[in-house]
C-alpha atoms as a PDB file:
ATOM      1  CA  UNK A   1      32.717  13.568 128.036  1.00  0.00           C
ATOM      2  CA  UNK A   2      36.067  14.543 130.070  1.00  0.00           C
ATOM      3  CA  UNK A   3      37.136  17.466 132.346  1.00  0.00           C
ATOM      4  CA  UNK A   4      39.855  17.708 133.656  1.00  0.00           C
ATOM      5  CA  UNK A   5      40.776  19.101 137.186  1.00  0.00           C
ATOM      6  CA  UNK A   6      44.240  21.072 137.965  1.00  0.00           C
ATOM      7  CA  UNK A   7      45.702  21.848 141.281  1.00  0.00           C
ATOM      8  CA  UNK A   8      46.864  25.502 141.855  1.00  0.00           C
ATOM      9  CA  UNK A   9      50.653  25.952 141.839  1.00  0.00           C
ATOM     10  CA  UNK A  10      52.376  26.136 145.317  1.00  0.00           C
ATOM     11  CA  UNK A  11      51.912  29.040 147.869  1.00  0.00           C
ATOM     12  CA  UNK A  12      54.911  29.780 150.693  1.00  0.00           C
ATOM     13  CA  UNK A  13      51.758  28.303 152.599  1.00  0.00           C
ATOM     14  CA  UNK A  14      52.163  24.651 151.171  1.00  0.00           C
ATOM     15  CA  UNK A  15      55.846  25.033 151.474  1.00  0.00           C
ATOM     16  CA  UNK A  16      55.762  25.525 155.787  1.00  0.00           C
ATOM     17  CA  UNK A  17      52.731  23.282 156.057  1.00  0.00           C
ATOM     18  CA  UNK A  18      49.932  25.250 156.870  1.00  0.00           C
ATOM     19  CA  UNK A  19      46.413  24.660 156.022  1.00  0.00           C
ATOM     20  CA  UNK A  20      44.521  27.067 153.905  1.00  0.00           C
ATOM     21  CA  UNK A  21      41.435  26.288 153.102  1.00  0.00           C
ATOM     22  CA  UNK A  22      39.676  29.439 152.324  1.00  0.00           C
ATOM     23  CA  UNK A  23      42.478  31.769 152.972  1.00  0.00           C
ATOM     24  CA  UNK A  24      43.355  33.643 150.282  1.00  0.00           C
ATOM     25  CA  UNK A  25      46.755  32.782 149.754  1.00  0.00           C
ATOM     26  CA  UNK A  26      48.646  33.717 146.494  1.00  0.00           C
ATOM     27  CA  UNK A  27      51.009  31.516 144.706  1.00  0.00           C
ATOM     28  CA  UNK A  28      54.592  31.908 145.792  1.00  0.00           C
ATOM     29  CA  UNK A  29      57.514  33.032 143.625  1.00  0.00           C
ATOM     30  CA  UNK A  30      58.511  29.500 143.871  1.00  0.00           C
ATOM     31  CA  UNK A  31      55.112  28.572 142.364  1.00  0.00           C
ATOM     32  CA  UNK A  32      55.387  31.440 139.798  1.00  0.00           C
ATOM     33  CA  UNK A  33      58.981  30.913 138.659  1.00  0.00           C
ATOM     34  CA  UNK A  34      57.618  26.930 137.912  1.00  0.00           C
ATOM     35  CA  UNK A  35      54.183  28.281 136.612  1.00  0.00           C
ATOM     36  CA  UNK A  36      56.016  29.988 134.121  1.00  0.00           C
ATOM     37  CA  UNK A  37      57.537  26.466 133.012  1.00  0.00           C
ATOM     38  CA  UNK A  38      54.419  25.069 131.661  1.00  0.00           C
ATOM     39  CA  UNK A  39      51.802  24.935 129.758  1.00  0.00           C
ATOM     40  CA  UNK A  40      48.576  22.640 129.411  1.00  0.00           C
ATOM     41  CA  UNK A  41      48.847  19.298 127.304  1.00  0.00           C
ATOM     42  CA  UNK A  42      47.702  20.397 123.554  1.00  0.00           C
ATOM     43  CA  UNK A  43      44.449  18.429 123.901  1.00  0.00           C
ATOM     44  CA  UNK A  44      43.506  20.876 126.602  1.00  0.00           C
ATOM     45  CA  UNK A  45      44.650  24.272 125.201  1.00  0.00           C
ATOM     46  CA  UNK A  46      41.970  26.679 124.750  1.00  0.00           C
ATOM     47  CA  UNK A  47      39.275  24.687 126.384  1.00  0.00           C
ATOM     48  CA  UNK A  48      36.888  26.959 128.682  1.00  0.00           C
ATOM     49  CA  UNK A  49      38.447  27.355 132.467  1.00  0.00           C
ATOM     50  CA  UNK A  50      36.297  26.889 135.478  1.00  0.00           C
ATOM     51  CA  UNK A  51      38.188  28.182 138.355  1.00  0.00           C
ATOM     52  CA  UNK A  52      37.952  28.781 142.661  1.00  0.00           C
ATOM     53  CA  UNK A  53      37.611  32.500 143.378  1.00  0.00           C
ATOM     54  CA  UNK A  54      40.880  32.243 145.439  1.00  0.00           C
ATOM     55  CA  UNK A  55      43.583  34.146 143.782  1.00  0.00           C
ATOM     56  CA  UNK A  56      45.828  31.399 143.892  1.00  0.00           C
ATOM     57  CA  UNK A  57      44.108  29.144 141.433  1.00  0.00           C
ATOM     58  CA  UNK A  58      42.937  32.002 139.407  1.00  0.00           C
ATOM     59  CA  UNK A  59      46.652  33.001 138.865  1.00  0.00           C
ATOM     60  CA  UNK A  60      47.329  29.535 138.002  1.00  0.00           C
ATOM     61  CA  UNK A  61      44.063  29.809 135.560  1.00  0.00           C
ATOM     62  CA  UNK A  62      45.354  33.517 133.881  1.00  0.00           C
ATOM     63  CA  UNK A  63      48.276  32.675 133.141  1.00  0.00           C
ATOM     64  CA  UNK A  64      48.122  29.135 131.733  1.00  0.00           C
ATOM     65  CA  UNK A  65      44.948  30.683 129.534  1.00  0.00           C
ATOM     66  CA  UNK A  66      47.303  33.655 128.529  1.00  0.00           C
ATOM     67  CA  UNK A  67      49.433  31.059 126.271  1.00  0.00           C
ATOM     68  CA  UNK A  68      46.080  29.524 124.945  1.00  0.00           C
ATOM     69  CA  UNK A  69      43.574  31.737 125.267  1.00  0.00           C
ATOM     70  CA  UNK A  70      40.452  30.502 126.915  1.00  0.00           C
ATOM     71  CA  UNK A  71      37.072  31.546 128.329  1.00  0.00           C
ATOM     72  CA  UNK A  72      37.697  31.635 132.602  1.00  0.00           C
ATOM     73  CA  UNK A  73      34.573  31.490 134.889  1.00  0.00           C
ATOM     74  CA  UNK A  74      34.898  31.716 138.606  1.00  0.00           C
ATOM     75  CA  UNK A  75      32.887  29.435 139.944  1.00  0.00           C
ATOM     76  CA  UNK A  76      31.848  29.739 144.182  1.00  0.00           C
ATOM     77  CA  UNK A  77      31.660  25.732 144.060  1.00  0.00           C
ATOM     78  CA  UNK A  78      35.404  25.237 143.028  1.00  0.00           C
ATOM     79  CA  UNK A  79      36.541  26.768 146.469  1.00  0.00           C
ATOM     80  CA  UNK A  80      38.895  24.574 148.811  1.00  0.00           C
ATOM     81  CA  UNK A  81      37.361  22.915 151.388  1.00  0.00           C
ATOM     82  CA  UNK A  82      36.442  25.000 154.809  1.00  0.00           C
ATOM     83  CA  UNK A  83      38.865  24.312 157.209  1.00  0.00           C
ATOM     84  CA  UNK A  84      37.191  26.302 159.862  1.00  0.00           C
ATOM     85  CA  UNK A  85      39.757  26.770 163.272  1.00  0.00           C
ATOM     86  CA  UNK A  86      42.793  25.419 161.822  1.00  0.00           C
ATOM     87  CA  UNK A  87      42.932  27.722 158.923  1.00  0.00           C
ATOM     88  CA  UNK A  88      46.805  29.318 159.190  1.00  0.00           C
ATOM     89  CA  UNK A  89      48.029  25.977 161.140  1.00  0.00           C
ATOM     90  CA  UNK A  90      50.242  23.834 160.401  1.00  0.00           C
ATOM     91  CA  UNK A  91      49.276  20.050 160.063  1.00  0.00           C
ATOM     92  CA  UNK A  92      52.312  18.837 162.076  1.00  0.00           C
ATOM     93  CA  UNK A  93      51.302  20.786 165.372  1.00  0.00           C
ATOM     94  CA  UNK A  94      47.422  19.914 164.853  1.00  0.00           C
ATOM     95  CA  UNK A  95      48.662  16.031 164.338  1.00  0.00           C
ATOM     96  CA  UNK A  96      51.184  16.128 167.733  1.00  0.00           C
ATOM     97  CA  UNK A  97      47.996  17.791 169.534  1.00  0.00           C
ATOM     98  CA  UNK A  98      46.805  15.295 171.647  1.00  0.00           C
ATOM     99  CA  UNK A  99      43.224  17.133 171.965  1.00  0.00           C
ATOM    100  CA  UNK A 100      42.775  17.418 168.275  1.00  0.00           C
ATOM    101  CA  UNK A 101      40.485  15.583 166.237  1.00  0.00           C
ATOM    102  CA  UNK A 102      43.330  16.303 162.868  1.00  0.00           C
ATOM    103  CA  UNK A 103      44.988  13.657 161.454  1.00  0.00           C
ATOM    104  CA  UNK A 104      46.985  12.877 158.445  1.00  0.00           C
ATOM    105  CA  UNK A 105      44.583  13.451 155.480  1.00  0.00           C
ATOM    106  CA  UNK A 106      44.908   9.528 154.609  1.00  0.00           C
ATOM    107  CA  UNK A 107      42.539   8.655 157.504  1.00  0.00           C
ATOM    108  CA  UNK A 108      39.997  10.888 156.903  1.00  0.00           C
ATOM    109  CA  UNK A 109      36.309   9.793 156.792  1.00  0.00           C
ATOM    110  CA  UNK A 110      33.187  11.392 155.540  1.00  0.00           C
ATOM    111  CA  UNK A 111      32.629  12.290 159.151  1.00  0.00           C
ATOM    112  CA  UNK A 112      35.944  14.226 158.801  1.00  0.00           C
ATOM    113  CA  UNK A 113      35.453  18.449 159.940  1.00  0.00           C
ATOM    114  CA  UNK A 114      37.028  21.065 160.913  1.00  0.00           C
ATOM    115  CA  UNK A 115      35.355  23.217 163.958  1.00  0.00           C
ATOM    116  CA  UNK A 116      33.484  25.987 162.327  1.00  0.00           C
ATOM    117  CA  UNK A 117      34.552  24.303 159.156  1.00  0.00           C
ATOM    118  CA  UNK A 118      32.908  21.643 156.283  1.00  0.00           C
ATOM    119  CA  UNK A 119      33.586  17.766 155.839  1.00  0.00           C
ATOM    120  CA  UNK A 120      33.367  15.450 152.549  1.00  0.00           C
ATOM    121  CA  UNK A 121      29.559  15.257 152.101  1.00  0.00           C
ATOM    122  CA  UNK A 122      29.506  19.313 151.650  1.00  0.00           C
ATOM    123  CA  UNK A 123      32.050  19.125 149.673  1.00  0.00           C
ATOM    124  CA  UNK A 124      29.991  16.122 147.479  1.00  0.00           C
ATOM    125  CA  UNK A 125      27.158  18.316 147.660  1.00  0.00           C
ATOM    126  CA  UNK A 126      28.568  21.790 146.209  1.00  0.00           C
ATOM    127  CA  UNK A 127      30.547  19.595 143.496  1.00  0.00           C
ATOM    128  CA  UNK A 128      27.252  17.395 142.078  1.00  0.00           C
ATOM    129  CA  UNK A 129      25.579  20.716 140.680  1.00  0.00           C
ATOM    130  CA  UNK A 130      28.314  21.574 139.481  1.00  0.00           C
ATOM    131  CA  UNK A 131      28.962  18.547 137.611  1.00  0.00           C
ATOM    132  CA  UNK A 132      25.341  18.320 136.083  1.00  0.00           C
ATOM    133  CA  UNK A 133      25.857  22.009 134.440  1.00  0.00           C
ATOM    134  CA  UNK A 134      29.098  21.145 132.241  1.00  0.00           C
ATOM    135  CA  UNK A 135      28.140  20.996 128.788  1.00  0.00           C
ATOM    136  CA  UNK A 136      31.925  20.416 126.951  1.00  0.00           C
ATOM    137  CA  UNK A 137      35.271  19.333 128.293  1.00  0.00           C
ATOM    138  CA  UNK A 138      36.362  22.008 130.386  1.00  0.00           C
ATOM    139  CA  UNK A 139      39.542  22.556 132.916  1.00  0.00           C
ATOM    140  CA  UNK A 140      38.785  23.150 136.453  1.00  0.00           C
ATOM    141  CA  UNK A 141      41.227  24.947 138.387  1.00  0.00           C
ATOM    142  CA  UNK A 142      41.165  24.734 142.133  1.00  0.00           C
ATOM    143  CA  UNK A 143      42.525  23.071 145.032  1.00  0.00           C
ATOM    144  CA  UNK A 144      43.979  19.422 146.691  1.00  0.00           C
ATOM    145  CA  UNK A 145      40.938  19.098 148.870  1.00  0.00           C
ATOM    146  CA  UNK A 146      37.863  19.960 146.433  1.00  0.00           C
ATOM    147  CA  UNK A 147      40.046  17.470 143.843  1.00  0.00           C
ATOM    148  CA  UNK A 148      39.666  14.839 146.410  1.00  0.00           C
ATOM    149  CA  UNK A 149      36.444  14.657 146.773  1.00  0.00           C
ATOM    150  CA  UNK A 150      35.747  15.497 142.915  1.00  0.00           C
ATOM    151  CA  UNK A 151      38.021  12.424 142.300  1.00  0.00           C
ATOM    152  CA  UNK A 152      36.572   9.814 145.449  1.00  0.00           C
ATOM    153  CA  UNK A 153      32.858  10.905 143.627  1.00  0.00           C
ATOM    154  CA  UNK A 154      34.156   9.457 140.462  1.00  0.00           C
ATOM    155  CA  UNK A 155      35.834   6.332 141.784  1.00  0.00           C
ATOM    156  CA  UNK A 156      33.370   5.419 143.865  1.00  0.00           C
ATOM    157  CA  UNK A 157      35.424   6.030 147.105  1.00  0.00           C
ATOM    158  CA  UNK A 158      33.673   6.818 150.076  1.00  0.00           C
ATOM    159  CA  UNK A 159      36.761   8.312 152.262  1.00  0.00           C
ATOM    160  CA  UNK A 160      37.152   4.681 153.151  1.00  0.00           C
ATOM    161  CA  UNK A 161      40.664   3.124 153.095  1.00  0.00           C
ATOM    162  CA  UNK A 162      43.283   3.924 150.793  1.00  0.00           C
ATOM    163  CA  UNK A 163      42.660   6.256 147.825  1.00  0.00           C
ATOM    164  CA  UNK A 164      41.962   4.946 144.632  1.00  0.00           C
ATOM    165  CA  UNK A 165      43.510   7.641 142.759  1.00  0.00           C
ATOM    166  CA  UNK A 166      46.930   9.964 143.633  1.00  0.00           C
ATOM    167  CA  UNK A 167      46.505  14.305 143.171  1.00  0.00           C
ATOM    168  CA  UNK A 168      50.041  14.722 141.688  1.00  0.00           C
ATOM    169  CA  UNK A 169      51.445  18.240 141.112  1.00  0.00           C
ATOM    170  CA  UNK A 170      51.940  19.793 138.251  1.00  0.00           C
ATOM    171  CA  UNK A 171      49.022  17.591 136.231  1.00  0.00           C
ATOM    172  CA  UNK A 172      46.017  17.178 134.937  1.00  0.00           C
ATOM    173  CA  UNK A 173      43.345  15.005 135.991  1.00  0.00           C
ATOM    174  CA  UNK A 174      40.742  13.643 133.877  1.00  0.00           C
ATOM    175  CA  UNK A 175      37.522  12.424 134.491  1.00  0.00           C
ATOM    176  CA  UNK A 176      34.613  10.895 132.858  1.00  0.00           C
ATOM    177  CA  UNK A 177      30.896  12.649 132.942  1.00  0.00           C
ATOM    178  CA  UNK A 178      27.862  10.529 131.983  1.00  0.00           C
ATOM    179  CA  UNK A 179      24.650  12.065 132.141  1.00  0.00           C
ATOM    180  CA  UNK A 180      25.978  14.768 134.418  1.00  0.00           C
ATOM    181  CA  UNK A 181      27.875  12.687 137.102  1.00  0.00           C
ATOM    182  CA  UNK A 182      31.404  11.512 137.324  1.00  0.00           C
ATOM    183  CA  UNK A 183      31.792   8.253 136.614  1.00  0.00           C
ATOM    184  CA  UNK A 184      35.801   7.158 136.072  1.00  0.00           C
ATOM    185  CA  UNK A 185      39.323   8.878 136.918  1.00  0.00           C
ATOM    186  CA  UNK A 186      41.879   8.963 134.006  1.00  0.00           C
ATOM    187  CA  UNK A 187      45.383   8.432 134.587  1.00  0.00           C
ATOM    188  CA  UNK A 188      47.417  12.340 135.221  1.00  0.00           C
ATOM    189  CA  UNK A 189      48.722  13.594 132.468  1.00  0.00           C
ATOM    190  CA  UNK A 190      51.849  16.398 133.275  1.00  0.00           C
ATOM    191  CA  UNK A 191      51.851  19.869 132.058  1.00  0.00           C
ATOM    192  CA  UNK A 192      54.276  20.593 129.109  1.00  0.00           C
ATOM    193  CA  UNK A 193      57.147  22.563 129.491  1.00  0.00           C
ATOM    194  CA  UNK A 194      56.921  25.435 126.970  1.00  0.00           C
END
């Protein structure tokens, strides 16, 4: 069975930078005005929404289930990954910050964490639960981090050298449940322009 995962459309947050883990940053008019562009892939229209509580990817998840109406559940698990003390900072000042532990997100490891915040391996064990419960193919709507680790727990990557997979914009994701756990990443597919 396939679900499919969807990054939330852009925030004035993503534009300057900043990290936002659980901040509750909404989508920008930027992210609106191209929102407003697309639709999902027909395959995928009407197909129940699971989506992060944070209004950004729920506005993404209303109004893409407005075109094709579909069944939206919030789900806790779908939430972007705690990032603790550097919530509201931007990544360029944490990287030139000689007494920070940040880095660019391609050399994170499972030990990865923000102070106060989560790693990787909460992030694998929120998202296997999850997983087990899905019954049909379903669209998840949420956020770069969470998709990351959804994604490295179907590839097999362990936050070890390069990715296996690339979170583009703009697209769905697919991936492959056996049994209840991901097993395989599709290749993206783009949302339609209407």
């Amino acid at each position: 069975m396939q679900i499919a995962l969807l990054r939330h459309f852009p925030t004035d947050w993503n534009a300057l930078g900043r990290l936002q883990g659980r901040t509750d940053v909404p989508l920008s008019a930027e992210g609106r005005a191209e929102l407003a562009l697309r639709r999902l892939p027909e395959a995928w229209r009407g197909r129940p929404i699971l989506c992060s509580p944070l209004s950004r990817a729920r506005e993404t998840a209303e109004t893409l289930a407005a075109l094709d109406p579909a069944p939206i559940r919030i789900d806790d698990r779908l939430l972007e990954m705690d990032m603790g003390e550097w919530e509201g900072r931007q990544g360029a000042d944490l990287i030139a910050d000689p007494d920070c532990a940040y880095g660019p997100v391609e050399g994170w490891t499972m030990a990865f964490r923000a102070p106060g915040g989560e790693g990787p391996a909460e992030m694998f064990a929120r998202l296997a639960p999850l997983f087990a419960e899905i019954a049909e193919p379903t669209l998840l709507v949420t956020h770069r981090g969470l998709m990351r680790a959804a994604l490295a727990m179907a590839a097999g990557w362990r936050y070890e050298g390069p990715e296996t997979f690339r979170i583009k914009r703009f697209a769905l994701h697919p991936v492959t449940l056996e049994a209840g756990r991901p097993v395989a990443v599709g290749a993206p597919e783009k949302l339609v322009l209407r």
